[in-house]
Protein backbone atom coordinates (compact mmCIF):
# COMPACT_ATOMS: atom_id res chain seq x y z
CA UNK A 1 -112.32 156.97 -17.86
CA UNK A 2 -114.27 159.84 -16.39
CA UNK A 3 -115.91 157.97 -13.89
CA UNK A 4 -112.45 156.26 -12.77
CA UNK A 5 -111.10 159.22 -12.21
CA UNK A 6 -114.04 160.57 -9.89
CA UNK A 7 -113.69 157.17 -7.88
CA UNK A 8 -110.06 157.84 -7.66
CA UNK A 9 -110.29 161.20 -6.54
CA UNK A 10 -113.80 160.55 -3.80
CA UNK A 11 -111.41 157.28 -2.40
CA UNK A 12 -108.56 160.08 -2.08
CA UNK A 13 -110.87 162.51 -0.35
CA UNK A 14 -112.13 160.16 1.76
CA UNK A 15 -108.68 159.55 3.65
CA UNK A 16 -108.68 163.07 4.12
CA UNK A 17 -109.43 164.24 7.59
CA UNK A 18 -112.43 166.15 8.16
CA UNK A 19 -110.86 168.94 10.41
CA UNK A 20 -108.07 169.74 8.14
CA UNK A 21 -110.58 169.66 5.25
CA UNK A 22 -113.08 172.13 7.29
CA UNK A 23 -109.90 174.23 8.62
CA UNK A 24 -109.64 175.12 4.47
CA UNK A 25 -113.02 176.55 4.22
CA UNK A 26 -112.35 180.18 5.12
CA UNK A 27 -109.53 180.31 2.50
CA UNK A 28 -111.64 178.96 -0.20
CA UNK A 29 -114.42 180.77 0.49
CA UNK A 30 -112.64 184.13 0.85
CA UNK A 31 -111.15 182.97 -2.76
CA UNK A 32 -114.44 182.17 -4.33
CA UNK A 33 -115.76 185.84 -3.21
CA UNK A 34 -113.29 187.43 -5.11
CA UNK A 35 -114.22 187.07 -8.52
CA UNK A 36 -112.03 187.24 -11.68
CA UNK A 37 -112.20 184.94 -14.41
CA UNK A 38 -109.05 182.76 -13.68
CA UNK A 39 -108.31 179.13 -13.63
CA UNK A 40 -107.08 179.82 -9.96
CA UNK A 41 -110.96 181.21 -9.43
CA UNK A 42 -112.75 178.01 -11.22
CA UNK A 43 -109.79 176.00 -8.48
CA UNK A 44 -111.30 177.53 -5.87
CA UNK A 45 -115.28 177.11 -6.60
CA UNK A 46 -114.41 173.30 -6.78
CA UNK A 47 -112.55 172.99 -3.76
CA UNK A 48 -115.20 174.78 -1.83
CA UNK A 49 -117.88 172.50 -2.86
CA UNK A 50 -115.53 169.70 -2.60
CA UNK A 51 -115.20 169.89 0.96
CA UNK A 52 -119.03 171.18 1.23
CA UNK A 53 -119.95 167.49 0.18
CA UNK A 54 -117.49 165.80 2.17
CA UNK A 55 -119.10 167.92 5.20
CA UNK A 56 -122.46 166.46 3.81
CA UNK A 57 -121.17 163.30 3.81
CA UNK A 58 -119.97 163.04 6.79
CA UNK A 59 -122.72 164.21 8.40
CA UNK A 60 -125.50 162.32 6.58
CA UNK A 61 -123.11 159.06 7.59
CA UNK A 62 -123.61 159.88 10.62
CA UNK A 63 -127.24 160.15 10.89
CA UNK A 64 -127.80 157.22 9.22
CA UNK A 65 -125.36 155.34 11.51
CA UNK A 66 -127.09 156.54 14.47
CA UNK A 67 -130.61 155.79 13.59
CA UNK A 68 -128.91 151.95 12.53
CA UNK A 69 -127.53 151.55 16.09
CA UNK A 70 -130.79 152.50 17.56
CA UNK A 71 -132.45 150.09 14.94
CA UNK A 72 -130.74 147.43 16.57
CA UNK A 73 -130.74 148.40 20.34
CA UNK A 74 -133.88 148.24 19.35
CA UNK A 75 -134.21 144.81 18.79
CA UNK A 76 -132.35 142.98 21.52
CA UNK A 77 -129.17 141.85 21.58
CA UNK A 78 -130.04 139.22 18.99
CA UNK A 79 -130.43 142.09 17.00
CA UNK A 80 -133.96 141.01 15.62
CA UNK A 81 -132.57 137.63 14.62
CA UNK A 82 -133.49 134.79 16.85
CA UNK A 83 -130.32 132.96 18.46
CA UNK A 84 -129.71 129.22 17.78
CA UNK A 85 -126.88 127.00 18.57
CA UNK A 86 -125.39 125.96 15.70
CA UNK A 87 -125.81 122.54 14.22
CA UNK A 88 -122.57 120.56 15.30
CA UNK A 89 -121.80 116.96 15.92
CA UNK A 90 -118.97 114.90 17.63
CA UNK A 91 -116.10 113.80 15.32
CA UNK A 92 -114.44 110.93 16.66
């Protein structure tokens, strides 16, 4: 149940956009600073970090994507695979 719930909540996050989520950083950061020991407080930590790993995320996608697309520029256009017609025959 606990890990449905995380899946739930990372495929919610993930429809999120990025600049809003960044845009909330300041607020929760500000929040975080100001220490007292209140659910609201605890709210805030999370939801800092939250976006944090989204932003890590994102950006480690992206990496990884670009070093991919050079992998296969790389390559050819065959993209390392050798191109062959496909085996067909006339049907009457």
């Amino acid at each position: 149940m606990v890990e449905e719930t995380l899946r739930k909540m990372a495929r919610r996050l993930l429809a999120l956009d990025e600049d809003t989520l960044i845009s909330l950083i300041p607020k929760y950061r500000k929040r975080m600073d100001r220490f007292d020991p209140s659910p609201e407080w605890e709210e805030a930590v999370i939801i800092y970090f939250i976006i944090n790993g989204c932003r890590i995320k994102n950006a480690q996608f992206n990496s990884k994507i670009k070093d991919y697309m050079e992998d296969l520029a790389s390559k050819g256009p065959a993209g390392g695979f050798a191109v062959s017609r496909p085996d067909l025959r006339l049907v009457k």
